[in-house]
C-alpha atoms as a PDB file:
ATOM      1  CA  UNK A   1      -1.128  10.887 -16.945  1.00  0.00           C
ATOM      2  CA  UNK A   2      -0.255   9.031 -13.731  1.00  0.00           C
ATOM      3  CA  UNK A   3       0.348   5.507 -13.211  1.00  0.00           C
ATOM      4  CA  UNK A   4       0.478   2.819 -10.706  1.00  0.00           C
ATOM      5  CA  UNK A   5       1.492  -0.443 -10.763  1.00  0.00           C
ATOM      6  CA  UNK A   6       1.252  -2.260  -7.786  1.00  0.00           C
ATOM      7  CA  UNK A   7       3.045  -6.226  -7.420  1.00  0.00           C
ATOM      8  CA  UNK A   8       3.954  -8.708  -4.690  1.00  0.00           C
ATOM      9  CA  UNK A   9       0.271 -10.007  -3.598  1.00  0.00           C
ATOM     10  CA  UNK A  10       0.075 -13.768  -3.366  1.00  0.00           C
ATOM     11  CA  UNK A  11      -1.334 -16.459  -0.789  1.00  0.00           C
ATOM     12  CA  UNK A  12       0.710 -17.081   2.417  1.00  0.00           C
ATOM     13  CA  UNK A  13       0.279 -18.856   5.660  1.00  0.00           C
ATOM     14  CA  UNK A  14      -1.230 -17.258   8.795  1.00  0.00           C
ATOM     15  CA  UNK A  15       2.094 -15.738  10.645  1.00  0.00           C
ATOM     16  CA  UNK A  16       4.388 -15.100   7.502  1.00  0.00           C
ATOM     17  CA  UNK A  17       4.948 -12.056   5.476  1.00  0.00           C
ATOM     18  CA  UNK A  18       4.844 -10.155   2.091  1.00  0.00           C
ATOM     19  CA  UNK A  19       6.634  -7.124   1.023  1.00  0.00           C
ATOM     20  CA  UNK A  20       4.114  -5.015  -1.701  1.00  0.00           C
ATOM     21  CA  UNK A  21       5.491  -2.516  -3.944  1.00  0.00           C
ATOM     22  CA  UNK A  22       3.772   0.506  -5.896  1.00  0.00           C
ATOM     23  CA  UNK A  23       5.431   1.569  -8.781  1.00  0.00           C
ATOM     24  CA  UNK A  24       4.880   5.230 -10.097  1.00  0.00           C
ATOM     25  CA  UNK A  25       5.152   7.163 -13.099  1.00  0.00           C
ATOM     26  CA  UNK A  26       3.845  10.415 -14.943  1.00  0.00           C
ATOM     27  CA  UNK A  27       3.491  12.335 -12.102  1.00  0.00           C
ATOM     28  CA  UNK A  28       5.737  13.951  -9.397  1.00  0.00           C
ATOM     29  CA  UNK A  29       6.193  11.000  -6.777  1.00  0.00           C
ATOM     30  CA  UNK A  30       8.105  13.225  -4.267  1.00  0.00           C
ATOM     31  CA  UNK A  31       5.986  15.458  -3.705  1.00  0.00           C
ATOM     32  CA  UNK A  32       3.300  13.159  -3.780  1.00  0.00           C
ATOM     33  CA  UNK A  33       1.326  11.281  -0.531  1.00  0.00           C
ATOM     34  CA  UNK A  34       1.312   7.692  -0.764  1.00  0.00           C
ATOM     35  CA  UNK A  35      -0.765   5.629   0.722  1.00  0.00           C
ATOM     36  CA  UNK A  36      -2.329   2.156   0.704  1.00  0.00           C
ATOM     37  CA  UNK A  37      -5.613   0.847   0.857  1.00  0.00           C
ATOM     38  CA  UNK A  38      -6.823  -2.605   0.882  1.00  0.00           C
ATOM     39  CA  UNK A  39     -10.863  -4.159   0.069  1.00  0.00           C
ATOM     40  CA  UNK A  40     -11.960  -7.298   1.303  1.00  0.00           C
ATOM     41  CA  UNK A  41     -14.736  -8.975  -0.447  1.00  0.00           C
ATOM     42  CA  UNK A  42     -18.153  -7.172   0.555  1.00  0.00           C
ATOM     43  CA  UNK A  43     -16.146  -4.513   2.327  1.00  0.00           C
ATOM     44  CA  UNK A  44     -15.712  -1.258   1.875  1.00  0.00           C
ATOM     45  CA  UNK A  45     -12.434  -0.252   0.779  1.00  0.00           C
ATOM     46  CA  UNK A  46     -10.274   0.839   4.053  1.00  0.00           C
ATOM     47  CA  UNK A  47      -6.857   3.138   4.226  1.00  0.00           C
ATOM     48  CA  UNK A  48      -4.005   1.160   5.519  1.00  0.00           C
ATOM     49  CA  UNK A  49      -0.938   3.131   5.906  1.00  0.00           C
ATOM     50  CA  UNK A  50      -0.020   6.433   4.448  1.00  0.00           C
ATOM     51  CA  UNK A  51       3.335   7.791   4.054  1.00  0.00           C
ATOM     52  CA  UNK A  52       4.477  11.223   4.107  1.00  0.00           C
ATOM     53  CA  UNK A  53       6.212  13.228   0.474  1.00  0.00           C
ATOM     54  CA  UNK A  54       9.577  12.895   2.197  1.00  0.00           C
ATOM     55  CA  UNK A  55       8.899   9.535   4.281  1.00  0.00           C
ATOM     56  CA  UNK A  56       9.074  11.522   7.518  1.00  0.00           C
ATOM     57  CA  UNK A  57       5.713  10.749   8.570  1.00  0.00           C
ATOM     58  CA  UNK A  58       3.946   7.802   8.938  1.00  0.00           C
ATOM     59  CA  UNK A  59       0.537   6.621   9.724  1.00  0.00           C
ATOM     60  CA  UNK A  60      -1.370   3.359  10.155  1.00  0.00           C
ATOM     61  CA  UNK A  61      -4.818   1.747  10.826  1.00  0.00           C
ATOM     62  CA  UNK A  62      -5.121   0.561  14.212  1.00  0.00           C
ATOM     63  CA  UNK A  63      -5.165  -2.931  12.813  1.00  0.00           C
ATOM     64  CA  UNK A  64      -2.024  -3.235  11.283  1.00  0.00           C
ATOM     65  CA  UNK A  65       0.219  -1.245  13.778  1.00  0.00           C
ATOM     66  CA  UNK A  66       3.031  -2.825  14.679  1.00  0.00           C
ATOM     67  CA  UNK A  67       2.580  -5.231  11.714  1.00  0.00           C
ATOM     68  CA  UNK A  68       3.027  -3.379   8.696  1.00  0.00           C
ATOM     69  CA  UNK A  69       5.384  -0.649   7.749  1.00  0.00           C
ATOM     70  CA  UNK A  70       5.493   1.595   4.799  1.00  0.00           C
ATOM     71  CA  UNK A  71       8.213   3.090   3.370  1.00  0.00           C
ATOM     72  CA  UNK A  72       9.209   5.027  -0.422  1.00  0.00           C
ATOM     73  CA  UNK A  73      12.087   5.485  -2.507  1.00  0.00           C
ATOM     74  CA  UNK A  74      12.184   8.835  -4.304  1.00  0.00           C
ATOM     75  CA  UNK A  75      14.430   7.773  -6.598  1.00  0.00           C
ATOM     76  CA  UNK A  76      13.137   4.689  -7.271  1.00  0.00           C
ATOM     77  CA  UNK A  77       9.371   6.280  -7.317  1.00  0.00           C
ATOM     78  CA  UNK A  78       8.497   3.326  -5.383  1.00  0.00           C
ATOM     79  CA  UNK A  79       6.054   2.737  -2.250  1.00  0.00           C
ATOM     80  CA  UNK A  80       6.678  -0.311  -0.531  1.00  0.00           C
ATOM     81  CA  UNK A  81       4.688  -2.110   2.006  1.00  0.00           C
ATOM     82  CA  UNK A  82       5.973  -4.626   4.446  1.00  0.00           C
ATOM     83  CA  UNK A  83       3.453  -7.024   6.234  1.00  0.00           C
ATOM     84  CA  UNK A  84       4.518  -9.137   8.651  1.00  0.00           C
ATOM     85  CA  UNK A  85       2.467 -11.564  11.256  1.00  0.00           C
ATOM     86  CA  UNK A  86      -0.051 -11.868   8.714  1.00  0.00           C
ATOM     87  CA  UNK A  87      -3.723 -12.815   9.681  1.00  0.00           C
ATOM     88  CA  UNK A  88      -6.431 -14.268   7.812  1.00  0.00           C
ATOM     89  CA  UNK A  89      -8.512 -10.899   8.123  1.00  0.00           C
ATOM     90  CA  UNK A  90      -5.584  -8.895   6.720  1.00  0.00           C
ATOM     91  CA  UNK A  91      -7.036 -11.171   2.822  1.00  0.00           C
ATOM     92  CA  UNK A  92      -8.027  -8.371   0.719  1.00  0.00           C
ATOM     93  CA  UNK A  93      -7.256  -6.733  -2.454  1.00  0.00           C
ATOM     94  CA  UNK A  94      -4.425  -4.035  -1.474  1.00  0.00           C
ATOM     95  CA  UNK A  95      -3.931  -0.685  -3.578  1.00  0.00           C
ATOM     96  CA  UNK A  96      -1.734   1.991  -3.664  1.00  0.00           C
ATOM     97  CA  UNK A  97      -2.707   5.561  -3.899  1.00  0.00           C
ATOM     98  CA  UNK A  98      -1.323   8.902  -4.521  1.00  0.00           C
ATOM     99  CA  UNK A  99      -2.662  11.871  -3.226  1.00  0.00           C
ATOM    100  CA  UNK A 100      -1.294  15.635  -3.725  1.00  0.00           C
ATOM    101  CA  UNK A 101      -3.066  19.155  -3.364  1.00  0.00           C
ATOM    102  CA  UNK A 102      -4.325  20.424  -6.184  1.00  0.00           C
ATOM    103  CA  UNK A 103      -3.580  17.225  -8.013  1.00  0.00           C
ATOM    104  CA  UNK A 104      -5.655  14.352  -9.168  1.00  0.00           C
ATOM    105  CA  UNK A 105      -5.952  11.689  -7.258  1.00  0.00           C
ATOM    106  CA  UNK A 106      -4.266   8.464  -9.000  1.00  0.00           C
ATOM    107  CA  UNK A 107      -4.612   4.928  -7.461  1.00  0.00           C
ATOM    108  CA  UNK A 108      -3.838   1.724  -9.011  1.00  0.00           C
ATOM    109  CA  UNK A 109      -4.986  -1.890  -9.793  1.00  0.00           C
ATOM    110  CA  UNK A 110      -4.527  -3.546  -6.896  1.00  0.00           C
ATOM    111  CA  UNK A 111      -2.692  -6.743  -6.042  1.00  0.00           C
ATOM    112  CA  UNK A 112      -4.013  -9.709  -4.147  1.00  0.00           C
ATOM    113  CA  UNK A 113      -3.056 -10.743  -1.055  1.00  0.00           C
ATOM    114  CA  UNK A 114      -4.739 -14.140   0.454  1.00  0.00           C
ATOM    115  CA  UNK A 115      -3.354 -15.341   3.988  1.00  0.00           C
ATOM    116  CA  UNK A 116      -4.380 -19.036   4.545  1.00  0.00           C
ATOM    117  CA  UNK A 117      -3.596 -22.199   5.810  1.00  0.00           C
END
């Protein structure tokens, strides 16, 4: 069975960063999508940034471009994400998830981020 453990939430000021990482086991992570979500409170839960099996491709919400940048480590089996200029709106609960063809779906238990003054 898969597993993902995601760390690095916290509270930080309006303007500074975090760095999130996703760690993965049980399944195969290279072949695997990543991707991370994040849920604000009485939001719907929203896709953030998703990152190719290999890392070649990258995509991100409107919102965060320019911002944020994923990235993985296939030897590591770990999916970071880097946030940078960090807004209030960007306070939500932020998940990883993995996503393969043919595969079950795996996400994990999120980690907090709060950005406030």
């Amino acid at each position: 069975q898969g597993q993902l453990v995601e760390s690095g939430g916290g509270l930080v000021q309006p303007g500074g960063s975090l760095r999130l990482s996703c760690a993965a086991s049980g399944f195969t992570f290279s072949r695997s999508v990543m991707s991370w979500y994040r849920q604000a409170p009485g939001k719907e839960r929203e896709l953030v940034a998703t990152i190719s099996s290999t890392g070649a491709t990258t995509n991100y919400t409107d919102s965060v471009k320019g911002r944020f940048t994923i990235s993985r480590d296939n030897v590591k089996k770990v999916v970071y994400l880097q946030m940078t200029s960090l807004k209030p709106e960007d306070t939500a609960v932020y998940y990883c998830k993995r996503t393969r063809t043919g595969f079950n779906d795996y996400w994990g238990q999120g980690t907090q981020v709060a950005v406030s003054s």
